[in-house]
Each structure stands twice: as structure tokens, then as C-alpha cells.
PDB file of N, CA and C in Angstrom:
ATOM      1  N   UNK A   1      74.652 159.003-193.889  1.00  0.00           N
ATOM      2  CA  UNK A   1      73.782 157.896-194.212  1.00  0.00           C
ATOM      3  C   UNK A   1      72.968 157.483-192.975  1.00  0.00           C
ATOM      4  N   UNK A   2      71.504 157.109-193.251  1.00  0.00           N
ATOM      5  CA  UNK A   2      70.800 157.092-192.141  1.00  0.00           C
ATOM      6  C   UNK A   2      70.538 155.575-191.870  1.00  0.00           C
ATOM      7  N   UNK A   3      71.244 154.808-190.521  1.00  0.00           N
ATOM      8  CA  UNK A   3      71.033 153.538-190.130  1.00  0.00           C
ATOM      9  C   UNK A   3      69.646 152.595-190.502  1.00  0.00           C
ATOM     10  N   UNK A   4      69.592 151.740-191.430  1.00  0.00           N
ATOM     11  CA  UNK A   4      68.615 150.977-191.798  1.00  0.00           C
ATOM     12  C   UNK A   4      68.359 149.875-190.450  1.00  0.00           C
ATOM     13  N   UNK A   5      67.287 149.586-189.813  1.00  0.00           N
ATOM     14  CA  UNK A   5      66.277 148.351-189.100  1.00  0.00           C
ATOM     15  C   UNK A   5      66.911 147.659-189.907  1.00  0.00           C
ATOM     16  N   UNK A   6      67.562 146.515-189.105  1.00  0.00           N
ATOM     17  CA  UNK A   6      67.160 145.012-189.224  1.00  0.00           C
ATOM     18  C   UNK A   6      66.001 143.917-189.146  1.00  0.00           C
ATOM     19  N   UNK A   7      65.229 144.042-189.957  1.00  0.00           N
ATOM     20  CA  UNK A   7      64.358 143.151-189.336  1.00  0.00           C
ATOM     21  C   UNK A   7      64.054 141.844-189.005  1.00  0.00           C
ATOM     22  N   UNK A   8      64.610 141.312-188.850  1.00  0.00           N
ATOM     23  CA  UNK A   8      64.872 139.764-187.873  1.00  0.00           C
ATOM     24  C   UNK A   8      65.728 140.083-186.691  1.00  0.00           C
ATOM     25  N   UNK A   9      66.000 141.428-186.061  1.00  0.00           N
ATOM     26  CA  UNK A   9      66.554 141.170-185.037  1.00  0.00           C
ATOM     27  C   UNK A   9      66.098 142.554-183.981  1.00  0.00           C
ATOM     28  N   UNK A  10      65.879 141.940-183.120  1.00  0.00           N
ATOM     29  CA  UNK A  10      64.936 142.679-182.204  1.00  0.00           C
ATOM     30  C   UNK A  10      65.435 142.852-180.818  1.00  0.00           C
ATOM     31  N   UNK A  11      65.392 143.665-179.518  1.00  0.00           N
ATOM     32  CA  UNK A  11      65.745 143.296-178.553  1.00  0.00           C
ATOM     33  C   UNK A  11      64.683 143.788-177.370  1.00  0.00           C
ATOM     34  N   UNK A  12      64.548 143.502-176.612  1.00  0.00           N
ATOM     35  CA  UNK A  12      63.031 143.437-175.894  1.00  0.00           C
ATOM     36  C   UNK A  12      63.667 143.702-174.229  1.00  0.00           C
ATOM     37  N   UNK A  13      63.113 144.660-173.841  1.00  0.00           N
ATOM     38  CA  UNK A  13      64.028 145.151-172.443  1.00  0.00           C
ATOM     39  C   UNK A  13      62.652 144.903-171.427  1.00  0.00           C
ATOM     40  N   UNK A  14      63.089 143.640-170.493  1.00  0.00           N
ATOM     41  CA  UNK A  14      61.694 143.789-169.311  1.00  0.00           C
ATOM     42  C   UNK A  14      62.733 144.775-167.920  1.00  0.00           C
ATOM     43  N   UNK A  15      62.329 145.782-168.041  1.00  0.00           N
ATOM     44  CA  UNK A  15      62.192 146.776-167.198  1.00  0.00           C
ATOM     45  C   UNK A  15      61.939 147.029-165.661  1.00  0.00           C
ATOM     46  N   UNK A  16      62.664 146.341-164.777  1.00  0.00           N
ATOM     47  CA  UNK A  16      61.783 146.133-163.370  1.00  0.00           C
ATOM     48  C   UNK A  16      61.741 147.334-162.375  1.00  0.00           C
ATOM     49  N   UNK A  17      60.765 147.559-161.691  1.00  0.00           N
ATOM     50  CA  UNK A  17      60.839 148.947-160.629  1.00  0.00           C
ATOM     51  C   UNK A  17      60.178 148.490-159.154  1.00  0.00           C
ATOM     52  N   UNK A  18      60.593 149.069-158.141  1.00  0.00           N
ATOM     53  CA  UNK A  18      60.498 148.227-156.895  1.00  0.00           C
ATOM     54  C   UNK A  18      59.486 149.819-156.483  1.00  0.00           C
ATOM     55  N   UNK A  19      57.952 149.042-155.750  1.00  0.00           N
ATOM     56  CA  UNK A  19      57.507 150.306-154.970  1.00  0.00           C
ATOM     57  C   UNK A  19      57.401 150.265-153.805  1.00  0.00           C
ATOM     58  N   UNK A  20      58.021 151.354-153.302  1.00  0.00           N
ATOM     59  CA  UNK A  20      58.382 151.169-151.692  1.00  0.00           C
ATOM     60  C   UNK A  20      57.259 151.421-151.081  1.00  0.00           C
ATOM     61  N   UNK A  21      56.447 152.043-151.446  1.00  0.00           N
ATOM     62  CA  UNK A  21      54.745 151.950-150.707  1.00  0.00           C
ATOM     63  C   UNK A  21      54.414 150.818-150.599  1.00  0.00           C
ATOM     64  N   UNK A  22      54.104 150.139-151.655  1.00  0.00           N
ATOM     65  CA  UNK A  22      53.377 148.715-152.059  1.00  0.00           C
ATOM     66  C   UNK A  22      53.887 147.525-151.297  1.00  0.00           C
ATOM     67  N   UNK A  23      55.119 147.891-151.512  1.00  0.00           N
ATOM     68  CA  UNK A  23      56.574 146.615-151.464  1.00  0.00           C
ATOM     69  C   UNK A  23      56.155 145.741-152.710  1.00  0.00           C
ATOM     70  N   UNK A  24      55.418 145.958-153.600  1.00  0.00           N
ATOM     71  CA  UNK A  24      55.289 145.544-155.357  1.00  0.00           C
ATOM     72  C   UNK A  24      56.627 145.771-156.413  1.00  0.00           C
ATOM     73  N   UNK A  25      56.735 144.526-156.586  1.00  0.00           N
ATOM     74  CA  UNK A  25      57.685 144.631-157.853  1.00  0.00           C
ATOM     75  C   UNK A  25      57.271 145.199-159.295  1.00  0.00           C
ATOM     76  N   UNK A  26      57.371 145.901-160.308  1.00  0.00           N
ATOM     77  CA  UNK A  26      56.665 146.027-161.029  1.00  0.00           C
ATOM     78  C   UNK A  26      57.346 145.895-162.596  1.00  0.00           C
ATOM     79  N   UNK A  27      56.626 145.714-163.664  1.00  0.00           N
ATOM     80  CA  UNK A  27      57.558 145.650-164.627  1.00  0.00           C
ATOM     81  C   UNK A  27      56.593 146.626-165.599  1.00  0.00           C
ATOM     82  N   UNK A  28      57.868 147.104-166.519  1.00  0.00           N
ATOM     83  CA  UNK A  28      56.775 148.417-167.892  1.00  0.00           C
ATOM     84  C   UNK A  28      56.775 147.707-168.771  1.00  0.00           C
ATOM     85  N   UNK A  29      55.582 147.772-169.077  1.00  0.00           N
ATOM     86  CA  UNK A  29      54.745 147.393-170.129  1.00  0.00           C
ATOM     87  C   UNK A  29      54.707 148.873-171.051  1.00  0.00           C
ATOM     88  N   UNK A  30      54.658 148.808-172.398  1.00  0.00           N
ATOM     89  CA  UNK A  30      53.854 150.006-173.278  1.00  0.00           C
ATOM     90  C   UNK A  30      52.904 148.947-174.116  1.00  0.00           C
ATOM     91  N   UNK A  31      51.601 150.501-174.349  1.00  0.00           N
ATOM     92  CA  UNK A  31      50.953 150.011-175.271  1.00  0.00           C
ATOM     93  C   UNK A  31      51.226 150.034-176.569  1.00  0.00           C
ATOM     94  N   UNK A  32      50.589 148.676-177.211  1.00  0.00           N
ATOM     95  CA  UNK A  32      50.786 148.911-178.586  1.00  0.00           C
ATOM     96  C   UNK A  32      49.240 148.732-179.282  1.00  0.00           C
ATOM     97  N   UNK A  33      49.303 149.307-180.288  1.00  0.00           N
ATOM     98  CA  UNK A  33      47.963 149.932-181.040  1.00  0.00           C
ATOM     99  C   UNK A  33      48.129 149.959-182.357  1.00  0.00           C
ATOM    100  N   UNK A  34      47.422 149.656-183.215  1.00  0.00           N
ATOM    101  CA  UNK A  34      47.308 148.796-184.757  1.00  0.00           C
ATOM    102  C   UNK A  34      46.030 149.262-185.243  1.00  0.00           C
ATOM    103  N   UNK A  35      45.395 149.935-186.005  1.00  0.00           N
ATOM    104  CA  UNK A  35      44.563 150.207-186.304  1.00  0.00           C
ATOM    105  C   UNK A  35      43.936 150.233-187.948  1.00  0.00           C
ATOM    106  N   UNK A  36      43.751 149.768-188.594  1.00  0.00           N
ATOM    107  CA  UNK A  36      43.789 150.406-190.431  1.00  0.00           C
ATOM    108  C   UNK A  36      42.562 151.447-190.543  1.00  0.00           C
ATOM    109  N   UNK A  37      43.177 152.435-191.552  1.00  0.00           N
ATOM    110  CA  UNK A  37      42.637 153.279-192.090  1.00  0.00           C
ATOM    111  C   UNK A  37      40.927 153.223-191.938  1.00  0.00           C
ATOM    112  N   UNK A  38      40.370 152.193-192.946  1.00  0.00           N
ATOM    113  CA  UNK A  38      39.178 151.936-193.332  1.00  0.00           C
ATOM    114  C   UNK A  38      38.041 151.472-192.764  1.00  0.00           C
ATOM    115  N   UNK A  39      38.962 150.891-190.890  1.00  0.00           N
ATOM    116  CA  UNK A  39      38.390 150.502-190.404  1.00  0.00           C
ATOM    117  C   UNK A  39      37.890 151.146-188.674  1.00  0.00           C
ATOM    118  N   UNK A  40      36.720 151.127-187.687  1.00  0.00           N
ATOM    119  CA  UNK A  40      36.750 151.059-186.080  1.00  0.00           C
ATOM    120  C   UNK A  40      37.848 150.430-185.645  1.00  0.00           C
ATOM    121  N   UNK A  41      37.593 149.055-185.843  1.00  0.00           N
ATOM    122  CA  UNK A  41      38.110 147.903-185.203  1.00  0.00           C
ATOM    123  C   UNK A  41      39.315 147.912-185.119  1.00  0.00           C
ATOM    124  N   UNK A  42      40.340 148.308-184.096  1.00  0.00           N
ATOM    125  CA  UNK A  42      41.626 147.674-183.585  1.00  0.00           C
ATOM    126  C   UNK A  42      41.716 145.986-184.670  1.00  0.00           C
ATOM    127  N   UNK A  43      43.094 146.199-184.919  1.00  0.00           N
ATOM    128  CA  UNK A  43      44.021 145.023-185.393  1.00  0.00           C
ATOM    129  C   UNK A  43      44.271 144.638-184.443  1.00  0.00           C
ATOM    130  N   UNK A  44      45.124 145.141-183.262  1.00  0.00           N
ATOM    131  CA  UNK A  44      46.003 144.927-182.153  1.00  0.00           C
ATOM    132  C   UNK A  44      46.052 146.484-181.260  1.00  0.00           C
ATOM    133  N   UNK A  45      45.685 145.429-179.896  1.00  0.00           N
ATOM    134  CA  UNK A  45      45.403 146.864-178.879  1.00  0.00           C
ATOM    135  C   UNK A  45      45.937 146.241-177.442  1.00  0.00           C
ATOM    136  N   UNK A  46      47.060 145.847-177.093  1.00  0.00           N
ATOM    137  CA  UNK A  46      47.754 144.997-175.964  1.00  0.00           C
ATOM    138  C   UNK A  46      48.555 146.017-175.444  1.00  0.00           C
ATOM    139  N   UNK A  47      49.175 145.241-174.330  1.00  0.00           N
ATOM    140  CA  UNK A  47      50.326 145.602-173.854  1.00  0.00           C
ATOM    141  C   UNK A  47      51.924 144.701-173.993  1.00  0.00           C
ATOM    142  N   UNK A  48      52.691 145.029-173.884  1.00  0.00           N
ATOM    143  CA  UNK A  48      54.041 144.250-174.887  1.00  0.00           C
ATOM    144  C   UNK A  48      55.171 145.108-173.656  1.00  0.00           C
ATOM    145  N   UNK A  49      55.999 144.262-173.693  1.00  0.00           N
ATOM    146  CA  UNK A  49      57.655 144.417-173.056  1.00  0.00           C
ATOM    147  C   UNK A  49      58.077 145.419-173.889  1.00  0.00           C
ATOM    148  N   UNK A  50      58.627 146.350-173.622  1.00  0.00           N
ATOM    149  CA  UNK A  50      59.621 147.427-174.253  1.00  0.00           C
ATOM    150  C   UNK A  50      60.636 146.917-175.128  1.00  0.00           C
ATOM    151  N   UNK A  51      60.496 146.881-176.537  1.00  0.00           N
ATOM    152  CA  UNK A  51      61.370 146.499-177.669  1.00  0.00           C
ATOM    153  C   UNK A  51      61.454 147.341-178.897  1.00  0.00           C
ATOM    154  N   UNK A  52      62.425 147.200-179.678  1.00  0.00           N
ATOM    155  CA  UNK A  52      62.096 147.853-181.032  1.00  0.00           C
ATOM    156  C   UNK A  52      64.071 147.067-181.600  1.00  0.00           C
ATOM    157  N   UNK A  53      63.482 147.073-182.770  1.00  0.00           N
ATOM    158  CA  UNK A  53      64.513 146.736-183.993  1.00  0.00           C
ATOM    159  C   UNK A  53      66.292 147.138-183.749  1.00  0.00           C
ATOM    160  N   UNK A  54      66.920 145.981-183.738  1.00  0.00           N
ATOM    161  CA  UNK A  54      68.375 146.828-184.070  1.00  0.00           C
ATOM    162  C   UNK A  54      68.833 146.993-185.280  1.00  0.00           C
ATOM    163  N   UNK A  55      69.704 148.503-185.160  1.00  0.00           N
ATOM    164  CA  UNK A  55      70.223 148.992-186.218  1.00  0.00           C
ATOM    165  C   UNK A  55      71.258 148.304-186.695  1.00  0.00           C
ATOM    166  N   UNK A  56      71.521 148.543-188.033  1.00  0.00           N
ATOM    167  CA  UNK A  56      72.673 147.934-188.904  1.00  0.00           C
ATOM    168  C   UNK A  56      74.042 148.174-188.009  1.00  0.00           C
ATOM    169  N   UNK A  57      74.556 149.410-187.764  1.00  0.00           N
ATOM    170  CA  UNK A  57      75.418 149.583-187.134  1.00  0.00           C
ATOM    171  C   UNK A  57      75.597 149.786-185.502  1.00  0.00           C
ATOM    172  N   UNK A  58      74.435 148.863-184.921  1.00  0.00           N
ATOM    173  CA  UNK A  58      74.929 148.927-183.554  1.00  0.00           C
ATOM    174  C   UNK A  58      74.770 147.638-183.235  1.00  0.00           C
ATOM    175  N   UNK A  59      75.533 147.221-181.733  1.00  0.00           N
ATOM    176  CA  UNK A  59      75.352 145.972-181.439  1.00  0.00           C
ATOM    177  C   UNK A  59      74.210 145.386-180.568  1.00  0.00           C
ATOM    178  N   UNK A  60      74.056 144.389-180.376  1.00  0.00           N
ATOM    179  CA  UNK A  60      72.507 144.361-179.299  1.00  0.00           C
ATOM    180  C   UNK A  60      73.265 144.705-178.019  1.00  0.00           C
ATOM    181  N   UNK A  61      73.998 145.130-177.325  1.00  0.00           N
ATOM    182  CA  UNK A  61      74.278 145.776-176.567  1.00  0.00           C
ATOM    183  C   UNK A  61      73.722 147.326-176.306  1.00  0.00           C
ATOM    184  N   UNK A  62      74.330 147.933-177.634  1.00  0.00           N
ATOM    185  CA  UNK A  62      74.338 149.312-177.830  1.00  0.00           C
ATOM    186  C   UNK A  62      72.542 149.569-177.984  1.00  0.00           C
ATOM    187  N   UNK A  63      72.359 148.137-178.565  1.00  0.00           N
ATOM    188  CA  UNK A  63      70.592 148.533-178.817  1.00  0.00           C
ATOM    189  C   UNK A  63      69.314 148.804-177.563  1.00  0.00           C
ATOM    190  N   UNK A  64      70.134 147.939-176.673  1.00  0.00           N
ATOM    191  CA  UNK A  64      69.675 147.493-175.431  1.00  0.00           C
ATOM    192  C   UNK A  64      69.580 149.132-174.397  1.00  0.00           C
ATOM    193  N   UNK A  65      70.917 149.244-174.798  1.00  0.00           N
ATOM    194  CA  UNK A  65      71.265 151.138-174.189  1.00  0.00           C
ATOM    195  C   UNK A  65      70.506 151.934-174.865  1.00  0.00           C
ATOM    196  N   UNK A  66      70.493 152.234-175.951  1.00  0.00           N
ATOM    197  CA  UNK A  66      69.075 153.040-177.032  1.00  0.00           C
ATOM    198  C   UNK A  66      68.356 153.131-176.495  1.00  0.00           C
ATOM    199  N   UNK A  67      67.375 151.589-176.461  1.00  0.00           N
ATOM    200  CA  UNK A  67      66.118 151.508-175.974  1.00  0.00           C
ATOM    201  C   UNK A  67      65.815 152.042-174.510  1.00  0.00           C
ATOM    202  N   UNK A  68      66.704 151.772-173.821  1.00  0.00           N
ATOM    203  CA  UNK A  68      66.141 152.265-171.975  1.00  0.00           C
ATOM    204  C   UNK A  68      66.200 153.838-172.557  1.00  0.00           C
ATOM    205  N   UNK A  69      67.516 154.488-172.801  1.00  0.00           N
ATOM    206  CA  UNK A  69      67.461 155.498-173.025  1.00  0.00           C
ATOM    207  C   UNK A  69      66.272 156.397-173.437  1.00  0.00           C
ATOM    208  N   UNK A  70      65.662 155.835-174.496  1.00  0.00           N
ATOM    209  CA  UNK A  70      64.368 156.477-175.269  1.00  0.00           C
ATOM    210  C   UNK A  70      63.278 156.431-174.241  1.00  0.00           C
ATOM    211  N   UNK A  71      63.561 155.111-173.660  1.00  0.00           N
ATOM    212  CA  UNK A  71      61.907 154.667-173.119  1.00  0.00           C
ATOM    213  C   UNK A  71      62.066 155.220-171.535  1.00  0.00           C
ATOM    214  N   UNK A  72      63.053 155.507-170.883  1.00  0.00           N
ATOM    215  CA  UNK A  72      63.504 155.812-169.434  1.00  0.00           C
ATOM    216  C   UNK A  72      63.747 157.188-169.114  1.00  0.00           C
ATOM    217  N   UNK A  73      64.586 157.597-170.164  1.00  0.00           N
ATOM    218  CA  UNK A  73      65.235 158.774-170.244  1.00  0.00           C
ATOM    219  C   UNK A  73      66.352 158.795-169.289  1.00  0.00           C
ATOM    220  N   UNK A  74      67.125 157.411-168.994  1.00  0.00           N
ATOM    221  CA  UNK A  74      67.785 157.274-167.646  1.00  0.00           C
ATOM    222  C   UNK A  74      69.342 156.378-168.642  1.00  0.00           C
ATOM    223  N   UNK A  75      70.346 156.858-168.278  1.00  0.00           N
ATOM    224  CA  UNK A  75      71.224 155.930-168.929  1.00  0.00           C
ATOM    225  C   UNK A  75      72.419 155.363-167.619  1.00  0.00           C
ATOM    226  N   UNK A  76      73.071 154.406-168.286  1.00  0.00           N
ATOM    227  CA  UNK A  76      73.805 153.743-166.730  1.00  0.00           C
ATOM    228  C   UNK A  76      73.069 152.842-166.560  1.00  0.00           C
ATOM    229  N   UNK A  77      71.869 152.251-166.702  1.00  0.00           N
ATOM    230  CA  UNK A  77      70.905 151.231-166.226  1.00  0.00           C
ATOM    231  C   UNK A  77      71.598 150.049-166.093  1.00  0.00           C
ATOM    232  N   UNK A  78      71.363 149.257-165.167  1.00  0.00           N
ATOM    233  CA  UNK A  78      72.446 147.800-164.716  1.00  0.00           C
ATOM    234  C   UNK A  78      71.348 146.786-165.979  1.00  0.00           C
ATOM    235  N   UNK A  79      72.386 146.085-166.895  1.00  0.00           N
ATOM    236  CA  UNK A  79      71.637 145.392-167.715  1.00  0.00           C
ATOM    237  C   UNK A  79      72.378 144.081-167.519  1.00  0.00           C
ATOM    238  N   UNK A  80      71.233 142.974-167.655  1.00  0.00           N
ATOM    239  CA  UNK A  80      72.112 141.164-167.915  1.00  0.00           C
ATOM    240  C   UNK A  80      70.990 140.874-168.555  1.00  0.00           C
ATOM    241  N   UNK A  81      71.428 140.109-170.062  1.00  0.00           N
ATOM    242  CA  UNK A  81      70.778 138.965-171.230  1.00  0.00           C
ATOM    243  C   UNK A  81      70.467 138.034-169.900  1.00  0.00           C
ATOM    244  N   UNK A  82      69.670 137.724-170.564  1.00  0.00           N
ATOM    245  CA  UNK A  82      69.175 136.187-169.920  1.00  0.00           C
ATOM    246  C   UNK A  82      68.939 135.240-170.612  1.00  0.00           C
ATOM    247  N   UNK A  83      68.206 135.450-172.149  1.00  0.00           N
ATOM    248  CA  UNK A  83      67.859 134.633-173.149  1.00  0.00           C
ATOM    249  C   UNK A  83      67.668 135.154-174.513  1.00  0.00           C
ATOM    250  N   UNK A  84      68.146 134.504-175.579  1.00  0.00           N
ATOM    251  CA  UNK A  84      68.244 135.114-176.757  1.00  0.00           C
ATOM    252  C   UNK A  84      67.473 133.742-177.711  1.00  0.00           C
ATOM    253  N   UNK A  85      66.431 134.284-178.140  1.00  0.00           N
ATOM    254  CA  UNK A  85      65.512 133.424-179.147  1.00  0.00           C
ATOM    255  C   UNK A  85      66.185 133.245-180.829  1.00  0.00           C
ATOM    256  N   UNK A  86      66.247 132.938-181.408  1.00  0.00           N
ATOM    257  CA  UNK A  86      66.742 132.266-182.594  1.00  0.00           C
ATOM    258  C   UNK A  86      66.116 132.015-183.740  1.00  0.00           C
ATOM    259  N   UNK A  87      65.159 131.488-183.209  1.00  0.00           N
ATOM    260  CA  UNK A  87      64.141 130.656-184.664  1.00  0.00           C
ATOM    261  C   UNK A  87      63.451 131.313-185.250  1.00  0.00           C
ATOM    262  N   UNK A  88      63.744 131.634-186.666  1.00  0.00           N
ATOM    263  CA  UNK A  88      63.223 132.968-187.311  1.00  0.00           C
ATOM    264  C   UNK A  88      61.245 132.692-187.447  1.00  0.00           C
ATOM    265  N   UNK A  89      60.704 130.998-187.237  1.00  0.00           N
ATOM    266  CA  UNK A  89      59.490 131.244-187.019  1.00  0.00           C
ATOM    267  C   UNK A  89      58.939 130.999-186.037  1.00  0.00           C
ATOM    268  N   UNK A  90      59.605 132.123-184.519  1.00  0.00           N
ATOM    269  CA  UNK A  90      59.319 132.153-183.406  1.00  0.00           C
ATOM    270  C   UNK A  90      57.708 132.872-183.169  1.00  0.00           C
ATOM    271  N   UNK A  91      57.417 133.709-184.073  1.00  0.00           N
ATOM    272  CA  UNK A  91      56.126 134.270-184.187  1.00  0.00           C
ATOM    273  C   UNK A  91      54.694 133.198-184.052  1.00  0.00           C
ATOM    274  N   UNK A  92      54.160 133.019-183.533  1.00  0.00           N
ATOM    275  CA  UNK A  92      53.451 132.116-183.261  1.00  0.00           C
ATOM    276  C   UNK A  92      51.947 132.923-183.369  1.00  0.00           C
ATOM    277  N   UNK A  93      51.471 133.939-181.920  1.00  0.00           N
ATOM    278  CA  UNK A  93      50.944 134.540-181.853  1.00  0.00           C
ATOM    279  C   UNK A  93      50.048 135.904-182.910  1.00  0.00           C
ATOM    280  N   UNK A  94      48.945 135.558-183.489  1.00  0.00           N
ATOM    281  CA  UNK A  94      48.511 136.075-184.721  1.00  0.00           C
ATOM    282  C   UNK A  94      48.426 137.490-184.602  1.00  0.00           C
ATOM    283  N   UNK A  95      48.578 137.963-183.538  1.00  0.00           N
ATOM    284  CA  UNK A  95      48.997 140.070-183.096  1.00  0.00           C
ATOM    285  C   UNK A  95      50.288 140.179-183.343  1.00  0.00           C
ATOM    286  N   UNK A  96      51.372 139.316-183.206  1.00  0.00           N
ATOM    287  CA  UNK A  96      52.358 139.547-183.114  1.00  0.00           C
ATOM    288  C   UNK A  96      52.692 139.571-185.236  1.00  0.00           C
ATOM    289  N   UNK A  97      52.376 139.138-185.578  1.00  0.00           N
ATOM    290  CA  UNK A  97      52.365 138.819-187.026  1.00  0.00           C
ATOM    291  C   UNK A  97      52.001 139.657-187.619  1.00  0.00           C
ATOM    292  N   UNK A  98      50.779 140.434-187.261  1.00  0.00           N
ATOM    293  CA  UNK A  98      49.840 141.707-187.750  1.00  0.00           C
ATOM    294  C   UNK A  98      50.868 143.154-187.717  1.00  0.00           C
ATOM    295  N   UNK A  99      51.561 142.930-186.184  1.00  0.00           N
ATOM    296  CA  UNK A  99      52.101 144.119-185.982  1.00  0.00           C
ATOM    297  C   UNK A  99      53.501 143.940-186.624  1.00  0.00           C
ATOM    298  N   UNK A 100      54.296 142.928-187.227  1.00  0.00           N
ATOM    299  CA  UNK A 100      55.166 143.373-187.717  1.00  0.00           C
ATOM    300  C   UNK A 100      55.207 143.336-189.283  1.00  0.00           C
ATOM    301  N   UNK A 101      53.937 143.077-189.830  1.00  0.00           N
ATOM    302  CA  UNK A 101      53.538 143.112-191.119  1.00  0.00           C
ATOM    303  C   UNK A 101      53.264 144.338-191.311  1.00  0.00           C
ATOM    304  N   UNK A 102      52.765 145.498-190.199  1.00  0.00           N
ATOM    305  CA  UNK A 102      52.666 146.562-190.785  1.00  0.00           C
ATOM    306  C   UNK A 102      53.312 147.834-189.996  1.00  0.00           C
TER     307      UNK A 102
END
């Protein structure tokens, strides 16, 4: 059986990398891109914190490990929560609404 998305629950990994040239802290961003069929015009064309959906059968722990995994290709990564949002109408932002409507 293939693990179904939750969708109200999400986990969002800010990513930090230190450059020893620069002495710049840096954090990954990916793009995200929204486009419809019928249309030129971008829906949504930003940049966003590294996130995606947890599965039915894992914990936001395990989700947290997924995600670096996919997005890093690096596992072992030192991880600490800092804040966990709640309010299912935390969506405020009208890109953010677009992109999980479709």
C-alpha cells in the first residue's frame, strides 16, 4: 500500500550552510513555479524554505529526515524544531493558497 499526504501537515526544513570564502551564512531556498495550462502568466514563481507534506505513516521527525535526504542527499544532518504552527487558517498569503490548491 502506497503512503497517502496528509494535507494539513507539513514540515518546512530552513537549511543553513556556512561559506568559508565569504564568511556568509547562507540558507536554501528552492524554487517554486505554478503555471496553468491555458495560460503565459506564472500563478506563482518565488522562492520558499524546503518543505513538502507528511506521510500517513511517518512521524514529523522521520519527515524532517526524508526531506534533507531528498533535497541534500546527505543523511545524519544535526536537526532542532524550533516552532510548530497550528492554526489550520495560517495561510494568509494569496501564492501560498494558489500553490496548495493545485
Amino acid at each position: 500500500m502506497i503512503a497517502q499526504i496528509i494535507p494539513n501537515i507539513s514540515v518546512d526544513c530552513v537549511v543553513f550552510g556556512y561559506d568559508n570564502k565569504t564568511k556568509l551564512l547562507n540558507v536554501l531556498l528552492i524554487e517554486r513555479f505554478l503555471q496553468l495550462k491555458d495560460t503565459d502568466e506564472p500563478l506563482v514563481n518565488d522562492y520558499v524554505l524546503t518543505g513538502f507534506h507528511a506521510y500517513e505513516d511517518e512521524t514529523i521527525d522521520e519527515t524532517a529526515k526524508r526531506l534533507l535526504k531528498e533535497l541534500t542527499g546527505l543523511d545524519n544532518l544535526y536537526k532542532k524544531q524550533f516552532k510548530v504552527f497550528g492554526d489550520p487558517n495560517r495561510l494568509m498569503n494569496q501564492k501560498d493558497i494558489i500553490w496548495v490548491q493545485n
